[in-house]
Protein backbone atom coordinates (compact mmCIF):
# COMPACT_ATOMS: atom_id res chain seq x y z
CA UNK A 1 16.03 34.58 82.38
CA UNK A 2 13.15 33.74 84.75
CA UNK A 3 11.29 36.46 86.31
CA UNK A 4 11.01 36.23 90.66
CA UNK A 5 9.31 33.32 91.67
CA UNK A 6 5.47 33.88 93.17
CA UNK A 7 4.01 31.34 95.66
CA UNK A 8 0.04 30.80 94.74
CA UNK A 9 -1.69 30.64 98.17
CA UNK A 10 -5.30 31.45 97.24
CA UNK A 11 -8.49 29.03 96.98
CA UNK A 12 -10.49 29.66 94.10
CA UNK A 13 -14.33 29.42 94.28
CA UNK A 14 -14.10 26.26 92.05
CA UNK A 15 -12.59 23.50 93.22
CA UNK A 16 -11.25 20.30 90.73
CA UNK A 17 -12.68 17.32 90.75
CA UNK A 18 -10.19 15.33 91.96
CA UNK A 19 -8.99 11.36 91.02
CA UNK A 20 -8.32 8.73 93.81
CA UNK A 21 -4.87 9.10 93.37
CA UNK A 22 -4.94 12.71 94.29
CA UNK A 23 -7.61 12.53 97.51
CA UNK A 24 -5.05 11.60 100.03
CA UNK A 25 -3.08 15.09 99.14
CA UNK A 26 -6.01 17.04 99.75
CA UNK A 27 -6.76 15.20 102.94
CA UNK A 28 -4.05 16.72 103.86
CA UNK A 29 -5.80 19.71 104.84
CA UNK A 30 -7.48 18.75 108.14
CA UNK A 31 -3.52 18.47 109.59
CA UNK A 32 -3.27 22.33 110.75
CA UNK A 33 -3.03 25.38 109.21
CA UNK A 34 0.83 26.40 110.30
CA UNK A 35 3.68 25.56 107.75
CA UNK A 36 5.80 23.31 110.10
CA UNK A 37 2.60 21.22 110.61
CA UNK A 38 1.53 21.04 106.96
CA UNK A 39 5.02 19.93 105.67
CA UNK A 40 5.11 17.19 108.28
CA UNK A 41 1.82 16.03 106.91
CA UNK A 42 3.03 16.11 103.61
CA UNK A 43 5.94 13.95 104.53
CA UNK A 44 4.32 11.40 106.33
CA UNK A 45 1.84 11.17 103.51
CA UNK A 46 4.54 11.13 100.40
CA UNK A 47 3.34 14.39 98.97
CA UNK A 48 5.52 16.96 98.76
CA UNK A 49 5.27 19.88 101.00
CA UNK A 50 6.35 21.97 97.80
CA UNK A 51 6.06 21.73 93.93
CA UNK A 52 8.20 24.78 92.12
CA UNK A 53 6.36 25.01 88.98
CA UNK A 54 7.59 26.58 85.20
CA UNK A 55 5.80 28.00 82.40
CA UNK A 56 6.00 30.79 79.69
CA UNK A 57 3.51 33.80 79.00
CA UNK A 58 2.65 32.63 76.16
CA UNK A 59 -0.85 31.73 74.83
CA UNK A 60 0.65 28.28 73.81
CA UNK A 61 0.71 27.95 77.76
CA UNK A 62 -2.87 28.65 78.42
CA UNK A 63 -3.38 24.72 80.40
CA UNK A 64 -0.78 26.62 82.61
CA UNK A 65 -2.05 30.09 82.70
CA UNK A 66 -5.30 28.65 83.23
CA UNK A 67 -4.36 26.02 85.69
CA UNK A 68 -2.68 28.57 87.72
CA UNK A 69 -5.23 31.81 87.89
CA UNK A 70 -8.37 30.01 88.14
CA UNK A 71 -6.88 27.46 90.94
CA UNK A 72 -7.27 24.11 89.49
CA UNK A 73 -3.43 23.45 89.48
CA UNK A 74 -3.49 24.76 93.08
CA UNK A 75 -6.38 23.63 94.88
CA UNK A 76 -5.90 19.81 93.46
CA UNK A 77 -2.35 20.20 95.34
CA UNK A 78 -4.12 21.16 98.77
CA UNK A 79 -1.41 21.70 101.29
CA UNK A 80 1.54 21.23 98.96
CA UNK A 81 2.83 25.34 98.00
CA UNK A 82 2.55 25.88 95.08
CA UNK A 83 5.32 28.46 93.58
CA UNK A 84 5.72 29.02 89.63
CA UNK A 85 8.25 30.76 87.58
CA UNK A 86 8.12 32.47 84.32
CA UNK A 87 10.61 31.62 81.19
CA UNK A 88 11.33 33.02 78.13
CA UNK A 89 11.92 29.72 76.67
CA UNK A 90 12.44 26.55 77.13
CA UNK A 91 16.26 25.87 77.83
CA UNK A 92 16.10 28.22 80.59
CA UNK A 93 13.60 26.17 82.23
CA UNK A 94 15.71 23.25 82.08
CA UNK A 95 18.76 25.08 83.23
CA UNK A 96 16.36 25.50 86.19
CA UNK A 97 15.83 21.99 86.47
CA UNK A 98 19.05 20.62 86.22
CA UNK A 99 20.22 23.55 88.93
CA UNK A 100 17.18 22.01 91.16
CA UNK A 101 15.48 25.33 91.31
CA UNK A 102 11.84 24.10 89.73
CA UNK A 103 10.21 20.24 90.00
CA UNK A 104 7.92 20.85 87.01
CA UNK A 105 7.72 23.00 83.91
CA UNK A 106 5.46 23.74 80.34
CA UNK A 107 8.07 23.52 78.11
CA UNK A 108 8.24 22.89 74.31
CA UNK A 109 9.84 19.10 72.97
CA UNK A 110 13.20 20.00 71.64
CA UNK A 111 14.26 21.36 75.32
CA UNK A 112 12.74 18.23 76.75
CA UNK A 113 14.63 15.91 74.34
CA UNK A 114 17.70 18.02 75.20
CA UNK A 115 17.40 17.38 78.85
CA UNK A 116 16.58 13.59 78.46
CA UNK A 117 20.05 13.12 76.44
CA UNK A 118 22.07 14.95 77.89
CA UNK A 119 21.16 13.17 81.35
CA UNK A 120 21.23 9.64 79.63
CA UNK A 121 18.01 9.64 80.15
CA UNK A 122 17.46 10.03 83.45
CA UNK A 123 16.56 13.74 84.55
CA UNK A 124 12.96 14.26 83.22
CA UNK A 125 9.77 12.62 81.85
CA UNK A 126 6.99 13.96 80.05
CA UNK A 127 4.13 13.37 82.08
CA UNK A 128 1.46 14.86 79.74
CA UNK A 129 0.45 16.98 76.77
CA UNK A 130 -0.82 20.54 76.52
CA UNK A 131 -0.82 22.64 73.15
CA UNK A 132 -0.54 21.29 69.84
CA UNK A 133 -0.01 23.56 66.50
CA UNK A 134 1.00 27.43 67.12
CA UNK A 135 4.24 27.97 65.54
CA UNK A 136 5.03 29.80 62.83
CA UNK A 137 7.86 31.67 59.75
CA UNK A 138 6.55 35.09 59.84
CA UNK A 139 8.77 37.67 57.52
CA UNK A 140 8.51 40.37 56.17
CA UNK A 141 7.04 42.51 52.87
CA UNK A 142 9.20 40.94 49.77
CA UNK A 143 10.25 37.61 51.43
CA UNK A 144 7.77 35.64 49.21
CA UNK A 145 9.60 32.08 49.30
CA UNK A 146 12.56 30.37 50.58
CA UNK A 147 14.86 31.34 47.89
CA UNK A 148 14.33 34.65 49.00
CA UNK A 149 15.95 34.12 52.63
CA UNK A 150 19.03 34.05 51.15
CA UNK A 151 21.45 37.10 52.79
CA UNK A 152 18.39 37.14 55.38
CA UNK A 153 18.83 37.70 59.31
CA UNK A 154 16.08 35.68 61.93
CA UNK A 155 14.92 35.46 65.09
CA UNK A 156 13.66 32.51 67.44
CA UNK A 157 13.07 32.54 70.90
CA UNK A 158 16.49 30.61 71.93
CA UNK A 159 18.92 28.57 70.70
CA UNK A 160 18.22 25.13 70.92
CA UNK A 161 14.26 26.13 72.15
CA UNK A 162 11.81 24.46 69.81
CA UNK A 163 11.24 27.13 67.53
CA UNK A 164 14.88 27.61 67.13
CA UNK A 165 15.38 23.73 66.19
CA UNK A 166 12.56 23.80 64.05
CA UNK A 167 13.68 27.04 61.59
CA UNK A 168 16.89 25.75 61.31
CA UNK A 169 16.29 22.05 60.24
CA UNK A 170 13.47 23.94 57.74
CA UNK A 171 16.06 25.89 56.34
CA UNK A 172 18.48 23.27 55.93
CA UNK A 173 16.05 20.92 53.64
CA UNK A 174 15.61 24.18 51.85
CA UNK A 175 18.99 23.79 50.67
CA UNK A 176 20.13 27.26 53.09
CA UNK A 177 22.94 26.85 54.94
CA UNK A 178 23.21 28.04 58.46
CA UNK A 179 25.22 27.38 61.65
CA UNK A 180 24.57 27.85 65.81
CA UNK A 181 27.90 29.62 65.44
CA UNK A 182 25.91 32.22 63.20
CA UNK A 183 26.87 33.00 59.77
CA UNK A 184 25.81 30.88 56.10
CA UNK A 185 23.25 31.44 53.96
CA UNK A 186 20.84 32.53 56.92
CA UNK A 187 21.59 34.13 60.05
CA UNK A 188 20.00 33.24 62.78
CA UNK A 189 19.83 35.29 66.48
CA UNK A 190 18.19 33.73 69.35
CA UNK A 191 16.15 36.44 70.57
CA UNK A 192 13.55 37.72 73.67
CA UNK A 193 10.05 37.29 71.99
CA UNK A 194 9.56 40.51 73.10
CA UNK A 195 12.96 42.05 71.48
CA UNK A 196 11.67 40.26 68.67
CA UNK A 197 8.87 42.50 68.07
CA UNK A 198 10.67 45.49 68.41
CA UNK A 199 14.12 44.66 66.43
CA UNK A 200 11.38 43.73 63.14
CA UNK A 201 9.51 46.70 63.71
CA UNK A 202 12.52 48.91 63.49
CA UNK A 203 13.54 47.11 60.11
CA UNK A 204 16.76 44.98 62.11
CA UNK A 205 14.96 41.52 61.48
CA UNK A 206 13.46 39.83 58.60
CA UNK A 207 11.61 37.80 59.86
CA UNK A 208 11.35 35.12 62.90
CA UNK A 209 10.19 31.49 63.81
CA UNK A 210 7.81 32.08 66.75
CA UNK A 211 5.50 30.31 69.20
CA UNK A 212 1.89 32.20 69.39
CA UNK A 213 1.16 34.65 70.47
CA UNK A 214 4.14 36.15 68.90
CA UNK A 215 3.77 35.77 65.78
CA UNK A 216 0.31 37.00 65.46
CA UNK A 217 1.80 39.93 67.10
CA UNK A 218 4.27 40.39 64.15
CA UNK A 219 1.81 39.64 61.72
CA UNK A 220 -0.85 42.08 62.96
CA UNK A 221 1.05 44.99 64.68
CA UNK A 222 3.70 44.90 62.56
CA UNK A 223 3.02 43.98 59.04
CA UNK A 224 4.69 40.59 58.56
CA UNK A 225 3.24 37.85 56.68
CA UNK A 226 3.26 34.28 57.20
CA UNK A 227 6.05 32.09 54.92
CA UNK A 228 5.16 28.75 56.86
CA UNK A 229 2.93 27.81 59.09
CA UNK A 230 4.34 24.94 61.00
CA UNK A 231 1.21 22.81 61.28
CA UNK A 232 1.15 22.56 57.62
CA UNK A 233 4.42 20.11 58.10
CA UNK A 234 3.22 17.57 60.27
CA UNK A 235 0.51 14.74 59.54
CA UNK A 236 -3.09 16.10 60.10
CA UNK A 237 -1.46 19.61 61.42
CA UNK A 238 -0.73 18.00 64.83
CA UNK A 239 2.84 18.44 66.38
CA UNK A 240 3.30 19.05 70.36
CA UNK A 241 4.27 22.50 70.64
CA UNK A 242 4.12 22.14 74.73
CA UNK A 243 4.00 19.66 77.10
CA UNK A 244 4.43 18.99 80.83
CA UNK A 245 7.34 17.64 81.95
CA UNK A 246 8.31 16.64 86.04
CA UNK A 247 11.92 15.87 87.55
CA UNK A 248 12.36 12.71 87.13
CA UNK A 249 13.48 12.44 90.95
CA UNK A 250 10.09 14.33 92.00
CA UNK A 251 7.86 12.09 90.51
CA UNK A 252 9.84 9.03 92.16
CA UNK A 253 9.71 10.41 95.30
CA UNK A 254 6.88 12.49 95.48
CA UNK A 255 4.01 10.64 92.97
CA UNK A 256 0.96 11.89 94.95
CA UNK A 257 1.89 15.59 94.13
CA UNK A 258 2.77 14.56 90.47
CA UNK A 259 -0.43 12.89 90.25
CA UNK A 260 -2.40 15.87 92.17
CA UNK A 261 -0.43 17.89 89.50
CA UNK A 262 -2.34 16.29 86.84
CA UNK A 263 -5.38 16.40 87.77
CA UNK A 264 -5.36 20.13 88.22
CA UNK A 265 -4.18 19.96 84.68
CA UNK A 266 -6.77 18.03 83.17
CA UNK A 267 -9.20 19.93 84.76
CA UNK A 268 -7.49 23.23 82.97
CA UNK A 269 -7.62 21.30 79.81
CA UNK A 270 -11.30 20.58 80.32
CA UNK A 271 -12.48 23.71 80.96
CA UNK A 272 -10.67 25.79 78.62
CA UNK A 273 -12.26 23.37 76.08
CA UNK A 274 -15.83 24.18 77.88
CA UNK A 275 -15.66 27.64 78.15
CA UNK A 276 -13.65 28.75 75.21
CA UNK A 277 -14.31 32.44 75.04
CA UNK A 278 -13.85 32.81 78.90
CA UNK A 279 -10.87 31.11 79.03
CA UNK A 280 -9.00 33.39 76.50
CA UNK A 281 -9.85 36.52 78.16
CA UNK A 282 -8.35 34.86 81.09
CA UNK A 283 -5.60 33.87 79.50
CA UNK A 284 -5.13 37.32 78.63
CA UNK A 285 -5.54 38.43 81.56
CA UNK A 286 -2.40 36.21 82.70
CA UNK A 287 -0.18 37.27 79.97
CA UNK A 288 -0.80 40.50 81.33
CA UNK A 289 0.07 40.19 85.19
CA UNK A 290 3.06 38.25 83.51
CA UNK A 291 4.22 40.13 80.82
CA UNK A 292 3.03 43.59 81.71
CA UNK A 293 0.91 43.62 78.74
CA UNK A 294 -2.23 42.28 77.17
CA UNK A 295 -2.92 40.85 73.66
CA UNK A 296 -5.22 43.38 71.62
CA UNK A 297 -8.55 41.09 70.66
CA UNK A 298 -7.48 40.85 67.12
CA UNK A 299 -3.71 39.12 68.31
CA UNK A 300 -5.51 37.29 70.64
CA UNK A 301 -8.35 35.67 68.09
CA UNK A 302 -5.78 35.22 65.58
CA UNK A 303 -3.14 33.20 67.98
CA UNK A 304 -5.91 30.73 69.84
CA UNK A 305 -7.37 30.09 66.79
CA UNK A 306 -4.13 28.39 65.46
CA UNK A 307 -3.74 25.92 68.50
CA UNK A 308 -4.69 23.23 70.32
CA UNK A 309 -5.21 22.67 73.95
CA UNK A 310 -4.93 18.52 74.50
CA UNK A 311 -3.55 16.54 77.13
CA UNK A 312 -2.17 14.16 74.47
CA UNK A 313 1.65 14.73 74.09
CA UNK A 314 1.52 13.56 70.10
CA UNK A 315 4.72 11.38 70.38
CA UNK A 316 4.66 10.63 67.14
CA UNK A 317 6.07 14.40 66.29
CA UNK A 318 8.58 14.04 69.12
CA UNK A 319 11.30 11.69 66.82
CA UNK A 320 10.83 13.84 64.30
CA UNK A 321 11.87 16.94 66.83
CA UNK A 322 14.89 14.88 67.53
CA UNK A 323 15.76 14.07 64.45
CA UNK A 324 15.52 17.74 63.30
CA UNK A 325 17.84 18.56 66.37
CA UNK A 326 20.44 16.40 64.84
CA UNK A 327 19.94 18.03 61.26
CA UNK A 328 19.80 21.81 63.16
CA UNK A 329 23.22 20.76 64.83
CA UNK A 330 22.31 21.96 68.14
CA UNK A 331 22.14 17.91 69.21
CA UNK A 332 25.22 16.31 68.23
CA UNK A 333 23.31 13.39 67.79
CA UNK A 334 19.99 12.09 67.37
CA UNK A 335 19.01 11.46 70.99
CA UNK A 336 17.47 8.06 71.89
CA UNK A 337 14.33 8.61 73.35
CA UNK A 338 13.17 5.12 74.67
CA UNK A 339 11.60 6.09 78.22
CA UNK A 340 11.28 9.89 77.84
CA UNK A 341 7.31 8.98 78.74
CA UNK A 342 5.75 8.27 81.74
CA UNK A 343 1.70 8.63 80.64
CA UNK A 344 0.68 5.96 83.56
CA UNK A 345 -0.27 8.34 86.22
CA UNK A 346 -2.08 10.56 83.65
CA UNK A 347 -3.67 7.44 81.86
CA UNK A 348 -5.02 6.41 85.21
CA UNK A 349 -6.86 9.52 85.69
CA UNK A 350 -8.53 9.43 82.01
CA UNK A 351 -9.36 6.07 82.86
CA UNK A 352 -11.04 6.76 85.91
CA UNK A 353 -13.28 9.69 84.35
CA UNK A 354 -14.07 7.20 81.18
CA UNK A 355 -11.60 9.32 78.86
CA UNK A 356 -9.91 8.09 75.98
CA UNK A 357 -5.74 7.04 77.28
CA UNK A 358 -2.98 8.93 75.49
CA UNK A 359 -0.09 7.26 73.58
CA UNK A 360 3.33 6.85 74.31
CA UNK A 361 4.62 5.91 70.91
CA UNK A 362 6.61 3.22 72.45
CA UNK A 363 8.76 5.55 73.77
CA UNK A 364 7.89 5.04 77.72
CA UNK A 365 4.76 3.98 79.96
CA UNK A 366 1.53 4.42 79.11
């Protein structure tokens, strides 16, 4: 379940360095300073007076955590609001799409895939990357190979959420039956990361598929070791563990925001990448207005060094995520995914700052 929505109205001492396509939203500012006055300006200007905003507290999210707290995501939007909203996991978030309670959202690719087939293609687009590796079997003492898992019970973070599709379709080449109605050679319980952490501790899970920092957290506070590490699986250890994703409706209407959007992104990319030890005490610090809690250092070291932050989207890993839906079962087919991209407005903006553009794997514009 999301937590309670929280509107971002502060201006950070930094401000983003903005692309054209993005100037005429912060011009914005010069129309007044009262609400009624700032959403006409928006109007008039095709920038949305609003942009409802999704992401997790989870270190896999850091463009977003970032993006957020240090203002980049906000002050490239100027006068549009800017309110987020926390998720456990990903099908929540598009639950909250689909219900027209959030434009945007950080969500993982199986979730996104879900949404794109089960509107025929015509609810969402992935607008840009943001983590890459940070997934991974932790289990515990005894568990020593797959064989092993045999009689076992799991957790991921929710059925259907990429962690979730990912254990499954591992288990099945494995040869280890298991079914979203529960029950086979595995069982399998969609679980709150945090429940998670306390159900294994007390000796009620074996083990769990998990996004970082979670299972770091296992690993560390409570003795599990790691069975697979999910970037060992893909080509060169790359797979998209989250991207960014927009209604596709929003970006239609509203492609200065999407665009402004973007841009605060990139620049929470950039600087994450430029300031690497800052940026994970911030992220941190985040998790912890979020989540109640901070990482200790050790969780923290241990889960950022196992990801990526990148604004590519690796769509070559995204047929294989729904293919592995298909082989999970929780896609009762393998979901076409012609036109799940739309890269131009973020292509645009690496253009324009003499970056290197992001693929689309033929599977949208670019």
């Amino acid at each position: 379940m999301p937590s309670t929505a929280r509107t971002t109205g502060h201006r950070p001492r930094r401000r983003a360095v903005l692309t054209m396509a993005a100037v005429g939203v912060l011009a914005l500012g010069a129309c007044g300073s009262d609400a009624s006055a700032r959403d006409t300006a928006a109007e008039s200007s095709g920038a949305a007076p609003e942009l409802r905003l999704g992401y997790f507290a989870n270190v896999t999210h850091a463009a977003a955590i970032i993006g957020v707290d240090n203002g980049f995501i906000p002050d490239a939007l100027g006068d549009t609001k800017l309110t987020t909203q926390i998720f456990n996991a990903g099908p929540a978030a598009v639950e909250a799409i689909f219900g027209g309670a959030i434009d945007a959202a950080y969500i993982g690719p199986n979730p996104a895939i879900n949404a794109f087939g089960q509107s025929d293609g015509e609810a969402i687009r992935i607008i840009a990357g943001a983590t890459s590796g940070g997934a991974q079997l932790v289990v515990r003492e005894g568990i020593d190979s797959p064989e092993d898992l045999a009689g076992t019970t799991l957790a991921t973070p929710q059925l259907g959420n990429t962690q979730d599709v990912a254990l499954r379709a591992w288990l099945t080449e494995q040869g280890l039956e298991n079914s979203i109605e529960g029950g086979g050679d595995v069982t399998i319980t969609p679980t709150a990361n945090a429940d998670t952490l306390q159900l294994f501790q007390a000796g009620e899970l074996d083990g769990a598929w998990l996004p970082e920092p979670w299972s770091s957290r296992l690993v560390l506070e409570a003795g599990a070791t790691v069975l697979v590490d999910e970037k060992e699986l893909w080509p060169d250890g790359q797979f998209v563990t989250t991207h960014l994703i927009v209604r596709t409706e929003f970006l239609q209407e509203y492609p200065e925001t999407v665009a402004a959007l973007l841009a605060g992104h990139i620049e929470s990319v950039d600087w994450i990448a430029a300031n690497t030890e800052e940026a994970k005490t911030g992220v941190n610090t985040g998790i912890e207005a979020l989540a109640s809690s901070p990482l200790t250092p050790e969780v923290l070291d241990r889960a950022w060094g196992e990801l990526e932050i990148t604004v590519d989207p690796i769509a070559a890993s995204l047929e294989k995520s729904a293919a592995d839906a298909f082989v999970a079962g929780t896609a009762e087919e393998e979901v076409p995914l012609d036109g799940i991209y739309d890269l131009g407005p973020l292509n645009a903006i690496l253009e324009e700052r003499g970056l290197t553009a992001v693929s689309a794997g033929g599977l949208g514009d670019e």
